[in-house]
PDB file of N, CA and C in Angstrom:
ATOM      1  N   UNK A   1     -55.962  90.033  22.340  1.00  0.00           N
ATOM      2  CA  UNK A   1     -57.143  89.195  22.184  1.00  0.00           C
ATOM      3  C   UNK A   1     -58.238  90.013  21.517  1.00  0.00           C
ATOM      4  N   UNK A   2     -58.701  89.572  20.321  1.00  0.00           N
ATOM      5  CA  UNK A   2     -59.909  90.391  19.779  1.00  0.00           C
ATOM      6  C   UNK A   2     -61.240  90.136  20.542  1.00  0.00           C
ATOM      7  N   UNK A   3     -62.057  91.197  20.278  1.00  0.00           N
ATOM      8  CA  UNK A   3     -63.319  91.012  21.029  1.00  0.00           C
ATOM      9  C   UNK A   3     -64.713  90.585  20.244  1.00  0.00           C
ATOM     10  N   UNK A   4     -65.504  89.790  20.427  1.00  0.00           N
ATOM     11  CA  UNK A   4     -66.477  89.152  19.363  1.00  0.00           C
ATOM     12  C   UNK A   4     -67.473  90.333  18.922  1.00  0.00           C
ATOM     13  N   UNK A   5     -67.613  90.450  17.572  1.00  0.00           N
ATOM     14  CA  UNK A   5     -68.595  91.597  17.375  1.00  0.00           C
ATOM     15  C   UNK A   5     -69.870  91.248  17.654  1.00  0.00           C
ATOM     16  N   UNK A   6     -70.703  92.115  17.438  1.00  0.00           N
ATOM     17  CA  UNK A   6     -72.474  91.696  17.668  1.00  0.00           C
ATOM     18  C   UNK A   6     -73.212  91.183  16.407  1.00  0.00           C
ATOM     19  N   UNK A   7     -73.763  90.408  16.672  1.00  0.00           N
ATOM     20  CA  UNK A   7     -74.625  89.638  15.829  1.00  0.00           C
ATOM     21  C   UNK A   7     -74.844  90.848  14.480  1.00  0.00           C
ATOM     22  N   UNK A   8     -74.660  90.953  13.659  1.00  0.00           N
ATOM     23  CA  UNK A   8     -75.455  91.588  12.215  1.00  0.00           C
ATOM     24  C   UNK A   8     -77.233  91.674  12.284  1.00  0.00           C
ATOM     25  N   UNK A   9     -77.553  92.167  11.515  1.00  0.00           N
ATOM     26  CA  UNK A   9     -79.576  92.260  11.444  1.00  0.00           C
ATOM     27  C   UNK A   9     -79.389  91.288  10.395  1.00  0.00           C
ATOM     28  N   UNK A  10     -80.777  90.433  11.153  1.00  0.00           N
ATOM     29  CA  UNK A  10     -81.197  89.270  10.162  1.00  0.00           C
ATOM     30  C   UNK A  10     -81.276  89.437   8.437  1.00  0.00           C
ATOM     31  N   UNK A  11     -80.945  88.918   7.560  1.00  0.00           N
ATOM     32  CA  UNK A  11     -81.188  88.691   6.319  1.00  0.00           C
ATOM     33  C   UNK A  11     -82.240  87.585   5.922  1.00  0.00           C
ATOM     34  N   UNK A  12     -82.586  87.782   4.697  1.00  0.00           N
ATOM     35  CA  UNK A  12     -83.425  86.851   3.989  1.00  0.00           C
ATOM     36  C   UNK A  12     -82.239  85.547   3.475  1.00  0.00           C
ATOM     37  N   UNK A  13     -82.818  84.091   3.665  1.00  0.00           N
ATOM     38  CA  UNK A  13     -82.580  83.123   2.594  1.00  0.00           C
ATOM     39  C   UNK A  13     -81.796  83.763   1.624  1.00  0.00           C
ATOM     40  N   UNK A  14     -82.960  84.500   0.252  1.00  0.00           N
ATOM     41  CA  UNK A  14     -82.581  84.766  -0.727  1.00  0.00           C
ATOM     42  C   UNK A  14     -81.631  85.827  -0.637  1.00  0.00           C
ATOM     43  N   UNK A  15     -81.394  86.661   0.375  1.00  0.00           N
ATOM     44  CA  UNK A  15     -80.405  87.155  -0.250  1.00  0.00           C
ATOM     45  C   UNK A  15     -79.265  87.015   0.550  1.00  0.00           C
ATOM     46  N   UNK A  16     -79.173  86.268   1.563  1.00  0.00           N
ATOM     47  CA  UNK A  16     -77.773  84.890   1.611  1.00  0.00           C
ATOM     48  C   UNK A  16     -77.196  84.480  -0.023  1.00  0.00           C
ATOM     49  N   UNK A  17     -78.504  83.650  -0.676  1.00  0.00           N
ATOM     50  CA  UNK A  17     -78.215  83.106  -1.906  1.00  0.00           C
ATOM     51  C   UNK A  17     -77.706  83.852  -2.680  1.00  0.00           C
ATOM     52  N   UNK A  18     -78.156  85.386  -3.112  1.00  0.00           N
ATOM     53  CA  UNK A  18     -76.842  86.019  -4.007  1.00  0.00           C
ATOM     54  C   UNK A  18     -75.802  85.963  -3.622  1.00  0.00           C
ATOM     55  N   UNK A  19     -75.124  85.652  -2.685  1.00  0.00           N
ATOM     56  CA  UNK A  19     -73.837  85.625  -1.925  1.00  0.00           C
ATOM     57  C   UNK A  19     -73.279  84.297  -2.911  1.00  0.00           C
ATOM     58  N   UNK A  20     -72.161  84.216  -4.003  1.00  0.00           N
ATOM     59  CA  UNK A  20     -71.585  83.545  -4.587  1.00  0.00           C
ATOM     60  C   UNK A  20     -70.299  83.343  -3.740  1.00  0.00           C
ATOM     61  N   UNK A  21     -70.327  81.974  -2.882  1.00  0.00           N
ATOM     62  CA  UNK A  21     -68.715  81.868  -2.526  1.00  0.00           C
ATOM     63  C   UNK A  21     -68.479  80.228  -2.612  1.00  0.00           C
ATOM     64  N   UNK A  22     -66.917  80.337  -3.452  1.00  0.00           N
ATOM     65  CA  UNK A  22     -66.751  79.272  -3.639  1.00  0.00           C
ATOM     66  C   UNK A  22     -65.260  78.718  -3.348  1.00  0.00           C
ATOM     67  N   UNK A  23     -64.716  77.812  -3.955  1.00  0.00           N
ATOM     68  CA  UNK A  23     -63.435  77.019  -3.404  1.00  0.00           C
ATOM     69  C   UNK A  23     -62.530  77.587  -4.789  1.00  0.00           C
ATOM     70  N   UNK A  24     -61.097  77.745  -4.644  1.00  0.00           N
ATOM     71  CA  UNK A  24     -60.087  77.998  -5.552  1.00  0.00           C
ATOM     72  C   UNK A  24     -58.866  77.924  -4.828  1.00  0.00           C
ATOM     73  N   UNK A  25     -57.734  77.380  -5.791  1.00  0.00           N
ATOM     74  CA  UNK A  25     -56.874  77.181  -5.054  1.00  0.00           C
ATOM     75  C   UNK A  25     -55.579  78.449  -5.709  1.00  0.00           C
ATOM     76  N   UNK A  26     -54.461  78.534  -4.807  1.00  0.00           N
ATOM     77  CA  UNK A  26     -54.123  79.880  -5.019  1.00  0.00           C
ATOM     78  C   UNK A  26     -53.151  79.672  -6.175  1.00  0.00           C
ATOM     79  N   UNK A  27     -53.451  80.087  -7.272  1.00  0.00           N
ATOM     80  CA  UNK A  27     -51.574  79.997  -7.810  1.00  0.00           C
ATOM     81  C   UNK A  27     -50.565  80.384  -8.028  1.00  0.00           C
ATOM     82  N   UNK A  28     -50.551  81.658  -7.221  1.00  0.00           N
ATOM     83  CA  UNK A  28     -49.444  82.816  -7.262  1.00  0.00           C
ATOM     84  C   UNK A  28     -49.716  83.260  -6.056  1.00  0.00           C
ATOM     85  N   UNK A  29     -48.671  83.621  -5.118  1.00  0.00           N
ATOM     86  CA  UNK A  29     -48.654  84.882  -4.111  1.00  0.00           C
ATOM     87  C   UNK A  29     -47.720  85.747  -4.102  1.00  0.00           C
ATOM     88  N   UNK A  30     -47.596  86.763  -3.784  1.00  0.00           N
ATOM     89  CA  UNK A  30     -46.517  88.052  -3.433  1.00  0.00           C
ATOM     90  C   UNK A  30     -46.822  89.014  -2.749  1.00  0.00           C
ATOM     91  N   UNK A  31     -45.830  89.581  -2.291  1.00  0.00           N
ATOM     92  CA  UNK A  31     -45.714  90.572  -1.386  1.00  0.00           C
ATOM     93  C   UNK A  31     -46.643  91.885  -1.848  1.00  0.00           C
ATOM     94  N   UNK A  32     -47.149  92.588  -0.984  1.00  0.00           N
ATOM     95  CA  UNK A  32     -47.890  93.712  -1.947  1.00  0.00           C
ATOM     96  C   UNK A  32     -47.562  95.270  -0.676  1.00  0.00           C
ATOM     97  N   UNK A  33     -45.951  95.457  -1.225  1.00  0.00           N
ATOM     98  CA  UNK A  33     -45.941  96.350  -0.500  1.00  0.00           C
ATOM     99  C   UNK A  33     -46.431  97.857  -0.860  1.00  0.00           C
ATOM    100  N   UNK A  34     -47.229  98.226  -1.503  1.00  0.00           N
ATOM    101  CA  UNK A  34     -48.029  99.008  -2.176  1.00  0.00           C
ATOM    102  C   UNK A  34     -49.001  99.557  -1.173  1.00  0.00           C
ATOM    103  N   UNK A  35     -49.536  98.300  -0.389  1.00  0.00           N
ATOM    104  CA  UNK A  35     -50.894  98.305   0.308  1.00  0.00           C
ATOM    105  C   UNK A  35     -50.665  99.131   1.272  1.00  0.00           C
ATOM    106  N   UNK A  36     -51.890 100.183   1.917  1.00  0.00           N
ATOM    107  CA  UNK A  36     -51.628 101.053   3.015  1.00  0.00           C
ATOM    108  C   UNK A  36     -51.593 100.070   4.250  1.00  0.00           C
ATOM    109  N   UNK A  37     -52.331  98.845   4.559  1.00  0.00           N
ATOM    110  CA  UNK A  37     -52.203  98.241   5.527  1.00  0.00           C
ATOM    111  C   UNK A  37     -50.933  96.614   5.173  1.00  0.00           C
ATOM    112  N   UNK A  38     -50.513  95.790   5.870  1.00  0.00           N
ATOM    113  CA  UNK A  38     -49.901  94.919   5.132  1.00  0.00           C
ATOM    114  C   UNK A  38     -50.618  93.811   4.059  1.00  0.00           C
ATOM    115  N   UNK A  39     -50.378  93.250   3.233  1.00  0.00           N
ATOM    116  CA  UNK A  39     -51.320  92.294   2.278  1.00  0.00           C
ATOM    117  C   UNK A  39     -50.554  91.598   1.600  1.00  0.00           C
ATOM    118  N   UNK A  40     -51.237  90.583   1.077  1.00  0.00           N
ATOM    119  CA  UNK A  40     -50.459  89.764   0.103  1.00  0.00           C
ATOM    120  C   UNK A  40     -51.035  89.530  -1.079  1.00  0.00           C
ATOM    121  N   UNK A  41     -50.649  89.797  -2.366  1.00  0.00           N
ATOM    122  CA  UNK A  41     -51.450  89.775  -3.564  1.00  0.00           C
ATOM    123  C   UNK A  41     -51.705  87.778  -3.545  1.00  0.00           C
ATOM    124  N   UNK A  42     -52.749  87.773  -4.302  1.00  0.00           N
ATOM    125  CA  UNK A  42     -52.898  86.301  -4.597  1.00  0.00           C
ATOM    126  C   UNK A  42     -53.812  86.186  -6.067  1.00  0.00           C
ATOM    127  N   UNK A  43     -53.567  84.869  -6.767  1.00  0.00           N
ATOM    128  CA  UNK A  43     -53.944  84.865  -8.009  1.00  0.00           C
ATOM    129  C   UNK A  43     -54.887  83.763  -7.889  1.00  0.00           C
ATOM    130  N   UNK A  44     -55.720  83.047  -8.245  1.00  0.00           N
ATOM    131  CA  UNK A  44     -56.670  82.311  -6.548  1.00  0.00           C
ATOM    132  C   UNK A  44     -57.590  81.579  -8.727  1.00  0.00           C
ATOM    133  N   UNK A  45     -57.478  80.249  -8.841  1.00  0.00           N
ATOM    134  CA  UNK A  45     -57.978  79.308  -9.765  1.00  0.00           C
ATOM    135  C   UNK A  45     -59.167  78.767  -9.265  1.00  0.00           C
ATOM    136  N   UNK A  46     -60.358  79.724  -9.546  1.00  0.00           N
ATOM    137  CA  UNK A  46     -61.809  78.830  -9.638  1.00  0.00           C
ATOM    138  C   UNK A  46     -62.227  77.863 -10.911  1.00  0.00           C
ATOM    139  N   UNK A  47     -61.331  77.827 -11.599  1.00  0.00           N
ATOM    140  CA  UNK A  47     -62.010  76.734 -12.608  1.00  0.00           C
ATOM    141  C   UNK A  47     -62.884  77.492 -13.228  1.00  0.00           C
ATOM    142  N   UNK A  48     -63.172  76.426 -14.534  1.00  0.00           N
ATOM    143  CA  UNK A  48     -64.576  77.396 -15.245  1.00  0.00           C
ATOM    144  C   UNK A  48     -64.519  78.273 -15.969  1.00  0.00           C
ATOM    145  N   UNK A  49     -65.854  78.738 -15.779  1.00  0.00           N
ATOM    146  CA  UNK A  49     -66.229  80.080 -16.473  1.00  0.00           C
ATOM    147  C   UNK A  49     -65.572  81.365 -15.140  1.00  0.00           C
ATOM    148  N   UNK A  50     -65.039  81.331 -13.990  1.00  0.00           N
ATOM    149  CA  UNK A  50     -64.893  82.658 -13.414  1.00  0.00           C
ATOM    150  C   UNK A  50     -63.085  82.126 -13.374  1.00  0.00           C
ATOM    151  N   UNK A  51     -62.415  81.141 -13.599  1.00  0.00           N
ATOM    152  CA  UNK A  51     -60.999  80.969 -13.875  1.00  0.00           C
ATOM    153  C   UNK A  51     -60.288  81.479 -12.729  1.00  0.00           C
ATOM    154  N   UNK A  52     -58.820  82.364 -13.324  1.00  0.00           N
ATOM    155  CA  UNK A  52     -58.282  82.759 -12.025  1.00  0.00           C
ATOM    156  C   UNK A  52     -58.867  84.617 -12.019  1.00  0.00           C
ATOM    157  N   UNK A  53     -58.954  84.897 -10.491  1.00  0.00           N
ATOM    158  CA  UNK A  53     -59.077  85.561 -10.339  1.00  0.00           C
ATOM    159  C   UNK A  53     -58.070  86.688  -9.035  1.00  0.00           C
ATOM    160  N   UNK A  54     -57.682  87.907  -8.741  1.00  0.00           N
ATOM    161  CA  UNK A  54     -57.158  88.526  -7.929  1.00  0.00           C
ATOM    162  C   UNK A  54     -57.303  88.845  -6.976  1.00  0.00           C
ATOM    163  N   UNK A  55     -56.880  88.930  -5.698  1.00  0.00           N
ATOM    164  CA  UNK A  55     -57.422  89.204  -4.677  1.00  0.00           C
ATOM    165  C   UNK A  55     -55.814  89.738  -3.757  1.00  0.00           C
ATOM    166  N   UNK A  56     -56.610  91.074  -2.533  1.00  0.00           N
ATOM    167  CA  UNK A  56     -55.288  91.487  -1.738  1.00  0.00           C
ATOM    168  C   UNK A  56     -55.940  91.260  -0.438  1.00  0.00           C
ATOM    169  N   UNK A  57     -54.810  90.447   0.134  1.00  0.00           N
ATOM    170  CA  UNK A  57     -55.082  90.004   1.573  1.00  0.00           C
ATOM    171  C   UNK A  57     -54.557  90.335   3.000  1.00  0.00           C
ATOM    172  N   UNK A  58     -55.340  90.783   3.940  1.00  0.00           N
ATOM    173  CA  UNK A  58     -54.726  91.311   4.837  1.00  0.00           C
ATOM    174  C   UNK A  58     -54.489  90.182   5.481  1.00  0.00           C
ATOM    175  N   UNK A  59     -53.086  88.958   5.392  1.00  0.00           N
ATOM    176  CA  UNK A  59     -53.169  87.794   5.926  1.00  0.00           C
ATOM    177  C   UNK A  59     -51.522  87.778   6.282  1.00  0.00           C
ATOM    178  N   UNK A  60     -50.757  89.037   6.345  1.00  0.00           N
ATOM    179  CA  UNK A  60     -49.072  88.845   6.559  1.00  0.00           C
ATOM    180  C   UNK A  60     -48.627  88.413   8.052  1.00  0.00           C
ATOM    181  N   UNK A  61     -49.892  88.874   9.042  1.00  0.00           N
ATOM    182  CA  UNK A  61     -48.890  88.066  10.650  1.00  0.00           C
ATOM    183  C   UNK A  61     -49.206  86.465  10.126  1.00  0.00           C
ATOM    184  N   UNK A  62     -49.732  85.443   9.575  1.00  0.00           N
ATOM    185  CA  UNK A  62     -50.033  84.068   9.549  1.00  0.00           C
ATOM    186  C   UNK A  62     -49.306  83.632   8.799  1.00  0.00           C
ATOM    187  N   UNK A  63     -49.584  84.110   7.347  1.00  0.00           N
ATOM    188  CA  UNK A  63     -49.012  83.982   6.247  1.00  0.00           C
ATOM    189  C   UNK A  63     -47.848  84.326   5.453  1.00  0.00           C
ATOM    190  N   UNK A  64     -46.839  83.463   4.472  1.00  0.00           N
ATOM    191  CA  UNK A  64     -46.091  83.880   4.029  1.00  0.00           C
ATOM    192  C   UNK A  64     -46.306  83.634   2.175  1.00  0.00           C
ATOM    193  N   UNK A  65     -46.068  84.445   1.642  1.00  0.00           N
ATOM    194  CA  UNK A  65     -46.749  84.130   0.131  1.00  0.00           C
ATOM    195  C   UNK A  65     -46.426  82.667  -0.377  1.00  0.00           C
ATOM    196  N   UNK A  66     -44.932  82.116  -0.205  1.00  0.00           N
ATOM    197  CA  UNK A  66     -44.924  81.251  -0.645  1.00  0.00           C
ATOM    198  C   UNK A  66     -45.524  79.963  -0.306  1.00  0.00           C
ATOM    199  N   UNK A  67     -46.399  80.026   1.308  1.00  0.00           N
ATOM    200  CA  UNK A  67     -46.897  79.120   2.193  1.00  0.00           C
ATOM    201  C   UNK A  67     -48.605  79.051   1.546  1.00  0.00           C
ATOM    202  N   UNK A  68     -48.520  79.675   0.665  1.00  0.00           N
ATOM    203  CA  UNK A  68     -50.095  79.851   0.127  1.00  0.00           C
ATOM    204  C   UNK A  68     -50.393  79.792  -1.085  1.00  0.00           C
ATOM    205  N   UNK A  69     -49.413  79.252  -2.037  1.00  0.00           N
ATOM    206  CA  UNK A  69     -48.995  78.651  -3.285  1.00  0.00           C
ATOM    207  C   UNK A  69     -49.892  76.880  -3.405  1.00  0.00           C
ATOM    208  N   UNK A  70     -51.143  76.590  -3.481  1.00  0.00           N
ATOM    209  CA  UNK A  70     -51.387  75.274  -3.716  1.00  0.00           C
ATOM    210  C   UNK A  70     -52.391  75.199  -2.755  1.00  0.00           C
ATOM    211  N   UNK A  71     -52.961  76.139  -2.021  1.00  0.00           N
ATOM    212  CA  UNK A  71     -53.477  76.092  -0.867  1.00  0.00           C
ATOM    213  C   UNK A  71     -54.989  76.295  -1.186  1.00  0.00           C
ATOM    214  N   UNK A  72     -56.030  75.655  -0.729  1.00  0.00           N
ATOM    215  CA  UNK A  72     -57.358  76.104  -1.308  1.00  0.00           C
ATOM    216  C   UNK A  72     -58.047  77.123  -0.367  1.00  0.00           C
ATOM    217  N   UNK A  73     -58.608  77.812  -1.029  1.00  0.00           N
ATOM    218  CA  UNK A  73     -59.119  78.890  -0.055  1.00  0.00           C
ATOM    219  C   UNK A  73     -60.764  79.283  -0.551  1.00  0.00           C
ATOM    220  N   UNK A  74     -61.561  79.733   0.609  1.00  0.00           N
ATOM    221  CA  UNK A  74     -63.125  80.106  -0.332  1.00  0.00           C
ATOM    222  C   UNK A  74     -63.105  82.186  -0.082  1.00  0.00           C
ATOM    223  N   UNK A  75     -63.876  82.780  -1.100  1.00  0.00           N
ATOM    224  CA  UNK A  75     -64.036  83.650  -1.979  1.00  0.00           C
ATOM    225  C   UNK A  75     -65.054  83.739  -2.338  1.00  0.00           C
ATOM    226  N   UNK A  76     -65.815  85.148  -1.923  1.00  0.00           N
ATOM    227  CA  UNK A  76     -66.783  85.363  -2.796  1.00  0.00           C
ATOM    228  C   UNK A  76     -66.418  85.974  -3.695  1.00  0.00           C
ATOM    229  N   UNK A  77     -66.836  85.587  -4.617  1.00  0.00           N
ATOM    230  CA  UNK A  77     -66.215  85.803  -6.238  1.00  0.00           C
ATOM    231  C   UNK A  77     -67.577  86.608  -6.998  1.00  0.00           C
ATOM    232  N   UNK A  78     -68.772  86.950  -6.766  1.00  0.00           N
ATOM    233  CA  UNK A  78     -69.633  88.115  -7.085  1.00  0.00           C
ATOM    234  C   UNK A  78     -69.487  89.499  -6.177  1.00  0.00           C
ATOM    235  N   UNK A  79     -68.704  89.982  -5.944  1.00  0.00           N
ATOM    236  CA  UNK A  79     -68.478  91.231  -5.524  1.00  0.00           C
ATOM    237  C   UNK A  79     -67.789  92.284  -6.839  1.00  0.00           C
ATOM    238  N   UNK A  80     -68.231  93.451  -7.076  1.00  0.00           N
ATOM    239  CA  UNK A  80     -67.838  93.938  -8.081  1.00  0.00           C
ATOM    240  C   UNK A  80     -65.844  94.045  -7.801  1.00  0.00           C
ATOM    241  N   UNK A  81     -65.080  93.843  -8.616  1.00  0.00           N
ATOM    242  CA  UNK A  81     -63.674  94.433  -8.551  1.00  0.00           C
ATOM    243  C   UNK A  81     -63.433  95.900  -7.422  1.00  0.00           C
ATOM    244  N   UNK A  82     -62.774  95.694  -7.031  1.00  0.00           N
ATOM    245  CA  UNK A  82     -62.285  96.648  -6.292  1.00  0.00           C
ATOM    246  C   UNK A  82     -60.855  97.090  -6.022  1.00  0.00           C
ATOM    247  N   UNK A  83     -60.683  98.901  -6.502  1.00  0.00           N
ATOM    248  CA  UNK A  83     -59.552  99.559  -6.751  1.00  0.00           C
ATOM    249  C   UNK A  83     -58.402  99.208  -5.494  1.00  0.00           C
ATOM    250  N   UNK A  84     -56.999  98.839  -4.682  1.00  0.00           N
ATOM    251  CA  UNK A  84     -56.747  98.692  -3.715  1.00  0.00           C
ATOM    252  C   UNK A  84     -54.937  98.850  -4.132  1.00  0.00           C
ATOM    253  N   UNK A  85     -54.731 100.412  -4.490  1.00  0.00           N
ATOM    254  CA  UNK A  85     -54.127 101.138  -4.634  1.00  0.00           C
ATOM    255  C   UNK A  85     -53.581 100.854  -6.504  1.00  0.00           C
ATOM    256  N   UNK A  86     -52.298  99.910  -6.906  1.00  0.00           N
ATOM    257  CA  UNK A  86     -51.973  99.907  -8.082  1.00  0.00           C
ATOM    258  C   UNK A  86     -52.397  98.280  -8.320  1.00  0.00           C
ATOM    259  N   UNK A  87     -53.481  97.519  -7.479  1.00  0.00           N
ATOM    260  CA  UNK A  87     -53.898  96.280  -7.970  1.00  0.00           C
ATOM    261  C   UNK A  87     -55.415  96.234  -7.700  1.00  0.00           C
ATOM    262  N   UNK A  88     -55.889  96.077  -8.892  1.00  0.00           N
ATOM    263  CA  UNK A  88     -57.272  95.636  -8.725  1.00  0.00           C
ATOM    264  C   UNK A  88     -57.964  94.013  -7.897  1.00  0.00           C
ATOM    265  N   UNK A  89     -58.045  94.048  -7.012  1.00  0.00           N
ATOM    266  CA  UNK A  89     -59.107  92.822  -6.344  1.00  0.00           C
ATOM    267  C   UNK A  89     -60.173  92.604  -6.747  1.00  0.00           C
ATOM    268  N   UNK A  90     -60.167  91.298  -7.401  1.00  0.00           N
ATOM    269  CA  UNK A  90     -61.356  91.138  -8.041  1.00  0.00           C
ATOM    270  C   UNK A  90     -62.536  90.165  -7.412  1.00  0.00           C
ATOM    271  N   UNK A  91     -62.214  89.280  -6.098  1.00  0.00           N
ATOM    272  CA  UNK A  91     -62.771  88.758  -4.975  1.00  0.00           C
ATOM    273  C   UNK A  91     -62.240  88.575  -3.491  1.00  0.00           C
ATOM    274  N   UNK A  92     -63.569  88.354  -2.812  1.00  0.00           N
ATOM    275  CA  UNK A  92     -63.014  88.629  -1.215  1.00  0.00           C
ATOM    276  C   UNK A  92     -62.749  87.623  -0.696  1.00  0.00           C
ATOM    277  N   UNK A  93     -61.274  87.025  -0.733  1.00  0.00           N
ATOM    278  CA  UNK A  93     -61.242  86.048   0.041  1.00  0.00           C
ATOM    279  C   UNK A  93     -61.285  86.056   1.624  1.00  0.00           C
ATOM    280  N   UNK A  94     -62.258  84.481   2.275  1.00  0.00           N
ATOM    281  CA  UNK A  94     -62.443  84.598   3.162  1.00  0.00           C
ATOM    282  C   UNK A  94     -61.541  84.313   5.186  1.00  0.00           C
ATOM    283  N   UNK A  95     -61.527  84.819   5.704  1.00  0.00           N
ATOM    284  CA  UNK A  95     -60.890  84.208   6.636  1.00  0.00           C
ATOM    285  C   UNK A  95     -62.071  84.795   8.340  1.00  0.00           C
ATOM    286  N   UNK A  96     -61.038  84.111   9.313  1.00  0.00           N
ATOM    287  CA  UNK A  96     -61.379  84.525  10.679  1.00  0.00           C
ATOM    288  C   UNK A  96     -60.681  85.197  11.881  1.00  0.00           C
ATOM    289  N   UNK A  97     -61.215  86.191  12.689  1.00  0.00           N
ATOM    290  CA  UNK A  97     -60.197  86.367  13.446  1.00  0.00           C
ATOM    291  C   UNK A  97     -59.820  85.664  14.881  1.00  0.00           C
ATOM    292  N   UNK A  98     -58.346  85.731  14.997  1.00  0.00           N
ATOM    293  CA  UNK A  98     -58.026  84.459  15.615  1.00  0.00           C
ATOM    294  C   UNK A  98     -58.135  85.350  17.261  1.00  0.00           C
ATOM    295  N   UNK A  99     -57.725  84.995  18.492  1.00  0.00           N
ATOM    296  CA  UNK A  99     -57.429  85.305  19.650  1.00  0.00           C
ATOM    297  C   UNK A  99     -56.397  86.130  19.804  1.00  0.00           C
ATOM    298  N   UNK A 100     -55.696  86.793  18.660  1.00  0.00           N
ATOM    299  CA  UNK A 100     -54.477  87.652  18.908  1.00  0.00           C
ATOM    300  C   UNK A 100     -54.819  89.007  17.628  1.00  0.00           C
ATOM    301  N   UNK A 101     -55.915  88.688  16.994  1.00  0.00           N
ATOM    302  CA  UNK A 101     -56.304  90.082  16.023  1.00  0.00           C
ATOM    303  C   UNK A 101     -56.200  89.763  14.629  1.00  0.00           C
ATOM    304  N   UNK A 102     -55.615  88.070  14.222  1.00  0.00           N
ATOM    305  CA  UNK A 102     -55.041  87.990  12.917  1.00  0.00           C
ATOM    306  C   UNK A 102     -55.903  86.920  12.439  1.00  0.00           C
ATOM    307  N   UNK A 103     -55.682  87.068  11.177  1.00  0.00           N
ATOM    308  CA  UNK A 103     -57.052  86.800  10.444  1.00  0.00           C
ATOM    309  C   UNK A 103     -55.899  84.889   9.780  1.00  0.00           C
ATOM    310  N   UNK A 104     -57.173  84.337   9.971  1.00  0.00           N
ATOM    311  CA  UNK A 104     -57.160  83.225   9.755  1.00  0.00           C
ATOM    312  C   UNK A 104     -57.950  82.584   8.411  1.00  0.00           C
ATOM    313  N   UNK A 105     -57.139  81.925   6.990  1.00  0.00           N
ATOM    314  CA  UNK A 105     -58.176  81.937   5.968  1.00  0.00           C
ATOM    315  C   UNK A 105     -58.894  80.847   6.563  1.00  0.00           C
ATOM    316  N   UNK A 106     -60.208  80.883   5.658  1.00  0.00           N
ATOM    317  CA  UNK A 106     -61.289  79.642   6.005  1.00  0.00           C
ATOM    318  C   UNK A 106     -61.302  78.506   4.235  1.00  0.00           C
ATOM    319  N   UNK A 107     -61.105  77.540   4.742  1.00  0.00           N
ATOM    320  CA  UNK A 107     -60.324  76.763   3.639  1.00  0.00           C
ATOM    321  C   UNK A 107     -61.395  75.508   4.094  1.00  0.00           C
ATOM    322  N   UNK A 108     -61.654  74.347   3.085  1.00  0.00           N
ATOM    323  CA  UNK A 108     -62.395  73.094   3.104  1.00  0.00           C
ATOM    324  C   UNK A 108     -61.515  72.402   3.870  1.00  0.00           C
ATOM    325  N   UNK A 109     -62.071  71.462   4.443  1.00  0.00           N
ATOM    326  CA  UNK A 109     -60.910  70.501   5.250  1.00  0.00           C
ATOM    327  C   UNK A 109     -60.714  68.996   4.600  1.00  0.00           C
ATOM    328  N   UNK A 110     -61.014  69.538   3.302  1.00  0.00           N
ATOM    329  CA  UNK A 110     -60.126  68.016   2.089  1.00  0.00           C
ATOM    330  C   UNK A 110     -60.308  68.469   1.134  1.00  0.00           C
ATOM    331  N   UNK A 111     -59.974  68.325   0.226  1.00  0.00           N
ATOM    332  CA  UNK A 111     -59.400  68.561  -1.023  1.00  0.00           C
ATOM    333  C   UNK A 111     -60.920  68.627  -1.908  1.00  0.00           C
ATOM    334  N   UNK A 112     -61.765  69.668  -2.635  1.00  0.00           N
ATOM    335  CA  UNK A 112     -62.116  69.827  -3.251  1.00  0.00           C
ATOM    336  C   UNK A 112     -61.618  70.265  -4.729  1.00  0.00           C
ATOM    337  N   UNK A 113     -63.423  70.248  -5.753  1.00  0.00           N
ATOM    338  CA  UNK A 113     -62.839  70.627  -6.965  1.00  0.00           C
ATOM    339  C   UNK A 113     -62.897  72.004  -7.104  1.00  0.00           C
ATOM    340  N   UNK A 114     -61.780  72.823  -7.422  1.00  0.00           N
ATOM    341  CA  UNK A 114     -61.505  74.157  -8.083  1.00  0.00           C
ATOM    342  C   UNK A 114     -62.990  74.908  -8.536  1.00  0.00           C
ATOM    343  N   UNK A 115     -64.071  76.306  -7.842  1.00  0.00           N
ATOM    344  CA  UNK A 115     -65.301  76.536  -8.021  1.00  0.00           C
ATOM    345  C   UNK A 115     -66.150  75.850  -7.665  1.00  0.00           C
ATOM    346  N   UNK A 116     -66.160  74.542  -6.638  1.00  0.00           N
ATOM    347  CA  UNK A 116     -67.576  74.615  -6.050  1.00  0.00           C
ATOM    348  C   UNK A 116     -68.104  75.218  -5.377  1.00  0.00           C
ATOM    349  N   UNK A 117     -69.421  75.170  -4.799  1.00  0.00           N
ATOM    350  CA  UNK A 117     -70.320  76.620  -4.079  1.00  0.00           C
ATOM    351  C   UNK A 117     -70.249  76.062  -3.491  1.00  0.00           C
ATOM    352  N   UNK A 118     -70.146  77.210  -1.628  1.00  0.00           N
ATOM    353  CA  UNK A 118     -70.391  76.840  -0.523  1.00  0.00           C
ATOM    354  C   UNK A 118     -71.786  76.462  -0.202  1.00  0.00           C
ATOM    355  N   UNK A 119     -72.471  75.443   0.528  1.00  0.00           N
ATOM    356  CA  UNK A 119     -73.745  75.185   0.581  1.00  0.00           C
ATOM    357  C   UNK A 119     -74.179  75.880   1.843  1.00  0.00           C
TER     358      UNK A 119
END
């Protein structure tokens, strides 16, 4: 059973608002046995001007790559790229942790369009 962390120090509005996170749905997954911890590469379609983008996920006790093929998921997608051994991550997709330590993605609960912003 995980234990709830402590509240964070307050932030401003505005800089909530630089926080870019939006909806994309995945269109590739695979195994990423590369990673020092377990992960799953994902290729994640915001539409638009930010398109598809990369991301490595620590999501293997829930998830199976092919179970996350079509699946929409939200991402902050303004975080600079980040090195994560021989694959670059280029946003953080989001999830929660569940009652047993494993991370749960956080997904819309109907079908949105590909890059809208979370409000």
């Amino acid at each position: 059973m995980s234990d709830t962390l402590p509240a964070k120090p307050h932030i401003t509005f505005d800089e909530f608002m630089k926080l870019d996170i939006r909806v994309g749905t995945v269109q590739s997954a695979e195994p990423f046995p590369e990673a020092r911890k377990p992960a799953i590469k994902l290729w994640i379609d915001f539409a638009g001007e930010i398109g598809v983008k990369k991301s490595s996920a620590q999501i293997t006790d829930k998830y199976q790559p092919d179970q996350l093929v079509g699946r929409q998921v939200m991402a902050v997608v303004n975080f600079p790229p980040r090195q994560i051994g021989p694959f670059m991550s280029e946003v953080l997709v989001l999830g929660v942790t569940d009652s047993d330590g494993h991370i749960v993605l956080i997904a819309p609960d109907m079908s949105v369009p590909n890059g809208q912003h979370m409000h």
